[in-house]
N, C-alpha and C. Protein backbone atom coordinates (compact mmCIF):
# COMPACT_ATOMS: atom_id res chain seq x y z
N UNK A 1 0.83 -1.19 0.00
CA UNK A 1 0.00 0.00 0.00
C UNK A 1 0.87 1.25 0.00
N UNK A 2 1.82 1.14 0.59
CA UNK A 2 3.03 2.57 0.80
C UNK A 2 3.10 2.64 -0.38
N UNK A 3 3.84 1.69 -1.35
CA UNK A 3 4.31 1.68 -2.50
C UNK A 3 3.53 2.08 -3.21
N UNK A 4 1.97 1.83 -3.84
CA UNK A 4 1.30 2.38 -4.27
C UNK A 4 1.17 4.09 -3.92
N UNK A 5 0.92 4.41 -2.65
CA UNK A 5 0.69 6.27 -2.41
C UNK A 5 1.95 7.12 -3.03
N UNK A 6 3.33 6.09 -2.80
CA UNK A 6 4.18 6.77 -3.48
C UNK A 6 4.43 6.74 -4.80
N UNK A 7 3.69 5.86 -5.54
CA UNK A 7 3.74 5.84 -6.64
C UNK A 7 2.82 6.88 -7.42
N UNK A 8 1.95 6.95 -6.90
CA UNK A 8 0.23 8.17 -7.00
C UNK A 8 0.63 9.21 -6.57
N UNK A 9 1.43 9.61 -5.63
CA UNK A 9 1.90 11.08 -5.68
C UNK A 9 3.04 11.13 -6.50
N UNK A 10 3.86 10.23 -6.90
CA UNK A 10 4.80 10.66 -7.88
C UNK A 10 4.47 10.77 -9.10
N UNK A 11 2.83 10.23 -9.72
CA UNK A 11 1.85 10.33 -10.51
C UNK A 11 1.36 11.83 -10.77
N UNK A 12 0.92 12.34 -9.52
CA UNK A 12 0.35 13.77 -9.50
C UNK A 12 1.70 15.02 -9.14
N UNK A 13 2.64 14.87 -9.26
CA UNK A 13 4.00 15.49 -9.55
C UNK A 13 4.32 15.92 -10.75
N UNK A 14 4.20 14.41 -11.43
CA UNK A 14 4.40 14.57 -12.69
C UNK A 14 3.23 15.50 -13.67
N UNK A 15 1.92 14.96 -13.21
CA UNK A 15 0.59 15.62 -13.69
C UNK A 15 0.60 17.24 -13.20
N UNK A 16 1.01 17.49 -12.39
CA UNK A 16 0.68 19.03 -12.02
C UNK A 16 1.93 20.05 -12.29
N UNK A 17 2.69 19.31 -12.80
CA UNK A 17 4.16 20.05 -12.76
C UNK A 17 3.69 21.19 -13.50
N UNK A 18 4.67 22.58 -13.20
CA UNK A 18 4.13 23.65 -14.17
C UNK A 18 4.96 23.66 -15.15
N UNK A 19 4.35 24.24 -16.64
CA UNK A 19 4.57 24.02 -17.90
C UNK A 19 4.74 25.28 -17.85
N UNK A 20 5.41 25.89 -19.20
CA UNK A 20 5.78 27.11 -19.81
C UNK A 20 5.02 26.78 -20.91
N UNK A 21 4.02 28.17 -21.21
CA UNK A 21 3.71 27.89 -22.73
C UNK A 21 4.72 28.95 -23.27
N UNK A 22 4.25 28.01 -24.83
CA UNK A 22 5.35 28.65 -25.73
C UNK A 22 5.52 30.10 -25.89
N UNK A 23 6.43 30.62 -26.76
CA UNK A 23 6.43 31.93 -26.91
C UNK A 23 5.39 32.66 -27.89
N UNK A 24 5.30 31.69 -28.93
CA UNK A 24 4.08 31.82 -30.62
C UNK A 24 3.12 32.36 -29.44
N UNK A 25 2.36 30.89 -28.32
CA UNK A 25 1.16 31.30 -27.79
C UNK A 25 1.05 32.77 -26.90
N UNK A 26 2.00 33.36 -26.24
CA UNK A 26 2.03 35.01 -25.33
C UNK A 26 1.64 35.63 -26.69
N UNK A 27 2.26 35.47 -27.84
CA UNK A 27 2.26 36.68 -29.17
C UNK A 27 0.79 36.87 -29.38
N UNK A 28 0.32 35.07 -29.79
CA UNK A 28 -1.00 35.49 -30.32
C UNK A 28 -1.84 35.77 -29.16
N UNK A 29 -1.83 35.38 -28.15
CA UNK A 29 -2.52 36.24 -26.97
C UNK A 29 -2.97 37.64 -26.88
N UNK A 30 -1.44 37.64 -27.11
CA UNK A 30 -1.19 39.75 -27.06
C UNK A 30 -1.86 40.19 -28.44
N UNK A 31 -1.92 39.80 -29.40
CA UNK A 31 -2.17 40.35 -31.06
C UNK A 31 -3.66 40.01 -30.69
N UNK A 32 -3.90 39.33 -30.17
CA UNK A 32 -5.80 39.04 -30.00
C UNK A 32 -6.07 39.82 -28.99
N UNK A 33 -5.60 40.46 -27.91
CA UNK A 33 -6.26 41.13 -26.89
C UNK A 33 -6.55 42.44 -27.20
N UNK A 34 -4.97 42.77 -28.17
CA UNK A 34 -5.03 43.79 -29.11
C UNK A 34 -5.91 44.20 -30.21
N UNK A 35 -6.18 43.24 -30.57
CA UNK A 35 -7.21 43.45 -31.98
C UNK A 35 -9.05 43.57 -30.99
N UNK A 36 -9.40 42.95 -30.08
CA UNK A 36 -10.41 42.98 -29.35
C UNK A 36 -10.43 44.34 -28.64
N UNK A 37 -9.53 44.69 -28.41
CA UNK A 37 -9.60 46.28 -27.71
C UNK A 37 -9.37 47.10 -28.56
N UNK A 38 -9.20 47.24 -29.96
CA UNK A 38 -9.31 48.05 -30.73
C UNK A 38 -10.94 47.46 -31.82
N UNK A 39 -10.91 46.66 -31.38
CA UNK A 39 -12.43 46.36 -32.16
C UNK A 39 -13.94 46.90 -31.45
N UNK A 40 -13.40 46.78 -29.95
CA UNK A 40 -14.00 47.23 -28.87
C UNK A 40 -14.66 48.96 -28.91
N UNK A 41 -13.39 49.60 -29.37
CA UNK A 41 -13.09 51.04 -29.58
C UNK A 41 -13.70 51.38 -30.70
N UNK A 42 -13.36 50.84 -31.72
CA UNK A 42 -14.23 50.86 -33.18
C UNK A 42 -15.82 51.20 -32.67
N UNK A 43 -16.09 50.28 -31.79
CA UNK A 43 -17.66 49.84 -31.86
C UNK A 43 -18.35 50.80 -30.96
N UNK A 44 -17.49 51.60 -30.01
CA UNK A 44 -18.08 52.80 -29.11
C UNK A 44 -17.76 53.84 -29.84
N UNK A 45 -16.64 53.56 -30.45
CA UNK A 45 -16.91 55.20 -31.58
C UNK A 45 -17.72 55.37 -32.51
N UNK A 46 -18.08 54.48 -33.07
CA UNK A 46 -19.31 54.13 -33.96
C UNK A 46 -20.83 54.49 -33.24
N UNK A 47 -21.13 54.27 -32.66
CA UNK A 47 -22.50 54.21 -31.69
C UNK A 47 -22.91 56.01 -31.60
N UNK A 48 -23.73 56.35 -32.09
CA UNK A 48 -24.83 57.76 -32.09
C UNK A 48 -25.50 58.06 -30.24
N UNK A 49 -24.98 58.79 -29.72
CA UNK A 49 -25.35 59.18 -28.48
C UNK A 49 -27.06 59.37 -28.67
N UNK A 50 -27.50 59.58 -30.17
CA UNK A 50 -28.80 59.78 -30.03
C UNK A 50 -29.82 58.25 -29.97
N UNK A 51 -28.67 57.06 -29.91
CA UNK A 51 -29.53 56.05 -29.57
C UNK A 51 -29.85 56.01 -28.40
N UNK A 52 -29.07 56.56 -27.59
CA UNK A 52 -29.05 56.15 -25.95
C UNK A 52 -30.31 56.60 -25.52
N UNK A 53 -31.26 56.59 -25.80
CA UNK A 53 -32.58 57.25 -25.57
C UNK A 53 -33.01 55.82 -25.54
N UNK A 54 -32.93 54.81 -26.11
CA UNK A 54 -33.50 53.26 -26.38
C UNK A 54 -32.81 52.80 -25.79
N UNK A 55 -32.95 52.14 -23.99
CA UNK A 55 -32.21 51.12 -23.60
C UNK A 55 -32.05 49.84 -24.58
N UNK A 56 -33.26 49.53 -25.58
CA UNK A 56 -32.51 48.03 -26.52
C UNK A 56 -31.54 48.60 -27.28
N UNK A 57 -31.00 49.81 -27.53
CA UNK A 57 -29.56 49.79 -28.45
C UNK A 57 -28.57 49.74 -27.22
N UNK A 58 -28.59 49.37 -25.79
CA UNK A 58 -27.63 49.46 -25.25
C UNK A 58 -26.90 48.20 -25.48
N UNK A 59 -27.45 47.44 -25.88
CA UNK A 59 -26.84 45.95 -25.31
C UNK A 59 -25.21 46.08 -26.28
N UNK A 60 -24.90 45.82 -27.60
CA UNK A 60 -24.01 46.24 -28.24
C UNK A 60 -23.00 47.19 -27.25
N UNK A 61 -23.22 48.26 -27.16
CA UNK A 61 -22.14 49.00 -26.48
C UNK A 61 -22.22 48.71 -25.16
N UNK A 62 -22.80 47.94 -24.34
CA UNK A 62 -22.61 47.50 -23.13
C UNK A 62 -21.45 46.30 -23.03
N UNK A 63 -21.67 45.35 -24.19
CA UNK A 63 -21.05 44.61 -24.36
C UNK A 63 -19.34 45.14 -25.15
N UNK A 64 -19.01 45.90 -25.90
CA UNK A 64 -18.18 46.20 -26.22
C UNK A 64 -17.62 47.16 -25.18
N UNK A 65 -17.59 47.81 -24.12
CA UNK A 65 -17.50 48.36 -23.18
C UNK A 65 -16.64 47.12 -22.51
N UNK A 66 -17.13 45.60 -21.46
CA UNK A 66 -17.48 44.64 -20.88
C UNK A 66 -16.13 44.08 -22.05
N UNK A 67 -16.17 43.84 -23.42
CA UNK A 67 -15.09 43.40 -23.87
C UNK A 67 -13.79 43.76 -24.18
N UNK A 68 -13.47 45.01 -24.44
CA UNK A 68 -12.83 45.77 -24.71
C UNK A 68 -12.06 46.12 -23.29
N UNK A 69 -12.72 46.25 -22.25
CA UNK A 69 -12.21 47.06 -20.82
C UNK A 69 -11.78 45.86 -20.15
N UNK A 70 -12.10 43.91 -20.41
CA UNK A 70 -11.51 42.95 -20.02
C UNK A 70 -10.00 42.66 -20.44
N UNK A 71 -10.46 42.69 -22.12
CA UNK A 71 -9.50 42.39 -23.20
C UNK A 71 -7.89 43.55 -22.34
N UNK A 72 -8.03 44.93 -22.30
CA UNK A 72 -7.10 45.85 -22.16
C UNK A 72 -6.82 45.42 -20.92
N UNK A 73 -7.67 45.29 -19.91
CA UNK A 73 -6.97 44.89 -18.40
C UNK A 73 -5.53 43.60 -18.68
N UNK A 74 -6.07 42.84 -19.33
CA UNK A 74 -5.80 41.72 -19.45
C UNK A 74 -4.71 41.56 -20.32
N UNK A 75 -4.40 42.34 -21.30
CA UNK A 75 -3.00 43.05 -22.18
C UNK A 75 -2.55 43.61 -21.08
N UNK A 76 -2.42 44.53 -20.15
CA UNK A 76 -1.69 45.03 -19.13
C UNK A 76 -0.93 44.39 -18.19
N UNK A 77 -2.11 43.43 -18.06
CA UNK A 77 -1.38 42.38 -16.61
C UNK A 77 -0.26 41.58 -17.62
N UNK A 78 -0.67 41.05 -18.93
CA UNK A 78 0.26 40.38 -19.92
C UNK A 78 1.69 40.74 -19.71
N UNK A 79 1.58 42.22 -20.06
CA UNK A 79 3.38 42.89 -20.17
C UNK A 79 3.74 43.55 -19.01
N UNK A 80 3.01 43.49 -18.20
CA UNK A 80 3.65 43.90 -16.84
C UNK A 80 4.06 42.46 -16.23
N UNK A 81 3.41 41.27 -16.44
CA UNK A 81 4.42 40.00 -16.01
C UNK A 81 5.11 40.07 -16.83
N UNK A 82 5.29 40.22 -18.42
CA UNK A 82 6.64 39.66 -18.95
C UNK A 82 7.79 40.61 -18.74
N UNK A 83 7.48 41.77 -18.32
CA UNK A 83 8.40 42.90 -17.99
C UNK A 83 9.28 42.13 -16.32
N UNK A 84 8.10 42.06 -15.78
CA UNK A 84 8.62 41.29 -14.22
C UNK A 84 9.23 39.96 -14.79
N UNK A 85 9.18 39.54 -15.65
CA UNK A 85 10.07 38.08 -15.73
C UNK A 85 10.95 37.77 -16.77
N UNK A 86 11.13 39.40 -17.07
CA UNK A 86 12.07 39.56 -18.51
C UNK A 86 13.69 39.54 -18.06
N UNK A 87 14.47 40.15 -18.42
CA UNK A 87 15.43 39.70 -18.33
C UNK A 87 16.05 40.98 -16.80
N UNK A 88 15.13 42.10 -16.33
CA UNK A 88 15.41 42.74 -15.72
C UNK A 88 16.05 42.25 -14.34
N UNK A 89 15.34 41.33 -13.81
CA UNK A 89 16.09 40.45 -12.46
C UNK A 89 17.41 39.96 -12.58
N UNK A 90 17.60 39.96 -13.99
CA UNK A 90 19.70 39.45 -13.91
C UNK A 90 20.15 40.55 -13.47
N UNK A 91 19.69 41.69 -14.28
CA UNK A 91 20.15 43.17 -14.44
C UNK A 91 20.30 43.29 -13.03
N UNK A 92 19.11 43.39 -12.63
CA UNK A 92 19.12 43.25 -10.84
C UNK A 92 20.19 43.30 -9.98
N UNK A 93 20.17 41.66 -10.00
CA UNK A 93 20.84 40.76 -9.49
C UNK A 93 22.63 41.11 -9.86
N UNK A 94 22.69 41.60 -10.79
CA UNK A 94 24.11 41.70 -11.52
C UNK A 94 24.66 43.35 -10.58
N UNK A 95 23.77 44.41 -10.66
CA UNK A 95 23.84 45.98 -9.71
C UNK A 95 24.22 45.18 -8.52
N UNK A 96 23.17 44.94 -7.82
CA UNK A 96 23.78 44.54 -6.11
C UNK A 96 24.72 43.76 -6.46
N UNK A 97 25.27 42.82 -6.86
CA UNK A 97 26.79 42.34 -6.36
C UNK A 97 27.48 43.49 -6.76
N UNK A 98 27.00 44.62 -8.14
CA UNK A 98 28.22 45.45 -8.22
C UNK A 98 28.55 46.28 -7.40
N UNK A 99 27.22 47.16 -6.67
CA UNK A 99 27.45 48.12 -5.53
C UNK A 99 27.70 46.93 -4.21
N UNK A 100 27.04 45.57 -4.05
CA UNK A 100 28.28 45.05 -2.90
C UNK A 100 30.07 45.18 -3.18
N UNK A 101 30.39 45.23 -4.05
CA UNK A 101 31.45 45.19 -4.24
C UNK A 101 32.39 46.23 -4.07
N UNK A 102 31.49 47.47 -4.67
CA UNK A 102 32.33 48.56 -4.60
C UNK A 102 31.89 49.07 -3.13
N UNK A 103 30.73 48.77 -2.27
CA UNK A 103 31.18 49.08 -0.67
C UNK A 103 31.87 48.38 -0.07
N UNK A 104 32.43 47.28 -1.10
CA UNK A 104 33.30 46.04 -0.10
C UNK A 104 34.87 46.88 -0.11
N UNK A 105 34.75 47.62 -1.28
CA UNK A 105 35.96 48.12 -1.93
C UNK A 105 36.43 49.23 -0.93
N UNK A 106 35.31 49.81 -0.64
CA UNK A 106 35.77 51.13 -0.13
C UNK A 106 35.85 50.95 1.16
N UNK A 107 35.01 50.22 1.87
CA UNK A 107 35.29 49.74 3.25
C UNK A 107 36.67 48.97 3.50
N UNK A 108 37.35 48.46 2.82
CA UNK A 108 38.64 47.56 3.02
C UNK A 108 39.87 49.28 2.33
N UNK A 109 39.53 49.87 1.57
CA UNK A 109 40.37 51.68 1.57
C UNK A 109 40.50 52.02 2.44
N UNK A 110 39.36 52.19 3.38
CA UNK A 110 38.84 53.15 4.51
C UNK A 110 39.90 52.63 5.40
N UNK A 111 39.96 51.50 5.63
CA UNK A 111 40.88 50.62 6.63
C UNK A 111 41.68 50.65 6.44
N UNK A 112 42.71 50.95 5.38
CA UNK A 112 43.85 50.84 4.91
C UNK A 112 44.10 52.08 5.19
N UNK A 113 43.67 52.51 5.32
CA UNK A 113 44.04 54.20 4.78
C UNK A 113 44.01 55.07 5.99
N UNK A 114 42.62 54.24 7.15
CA UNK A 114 42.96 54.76 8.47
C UNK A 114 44.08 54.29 9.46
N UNK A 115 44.67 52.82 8.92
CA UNK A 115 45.91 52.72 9.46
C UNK A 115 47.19 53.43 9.54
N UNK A 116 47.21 54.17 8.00
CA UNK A 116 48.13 54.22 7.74
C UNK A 116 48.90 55.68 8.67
């Protein structure tokens, strides 16, 4: 029975592991969220303020409103993670060891220099 649970969680390890999707799929993501929020825009610039007198012409621009204002949220959060997981954290990571270094630098001067 052990042998089996460890075999079934090494089952659901394998099953849940996280995947990277590809790069093609972020593009067409982004080129579709893009084209929906500019189709979105199309469709409220289009629309006659003199319908708004007829709640039944709302439905259309309620809905392009509802798609358009998802679609753009949703392009935002897109490139603000790939910005957070772009290559900026080496960059990061690469500054602090450089300014550790150069206070390592100047602190081991300071000492030298107050001996002297």
């Amino acid at each position: 029975m052990s042998e089996a649970a460890h075999s079934f969680e090494g089952l659901l390890r394998e099953a849940l592991a996280p995947v990277e999707p590809p790069a093609a799929m972020a593009e067409r993501l982004e080129s579709t969220l893009t084209s929906i929020t500019a189709m979105a825009a199309d469709e409220l610039e289009a629309w006659e303020l003199s319908a708004m007198r007829d709640p039944r012409n709302w439905a259309r621009p309620a809905a392009a409103v509802v798609a358009g204002g998802t679609a753009g949220a949703v392009l935002v959060l897109l490139r603000a993670r790939r910005r957070a997981s772009g290559p900026t954290p080496a960059l990061e990571g690469m500054r602090d060891s450089a300014e550790r270094a150069v206070r390592d630098i100047a602190r081991e001067t300071r000492k030298l220099l107050g001996e002297r």
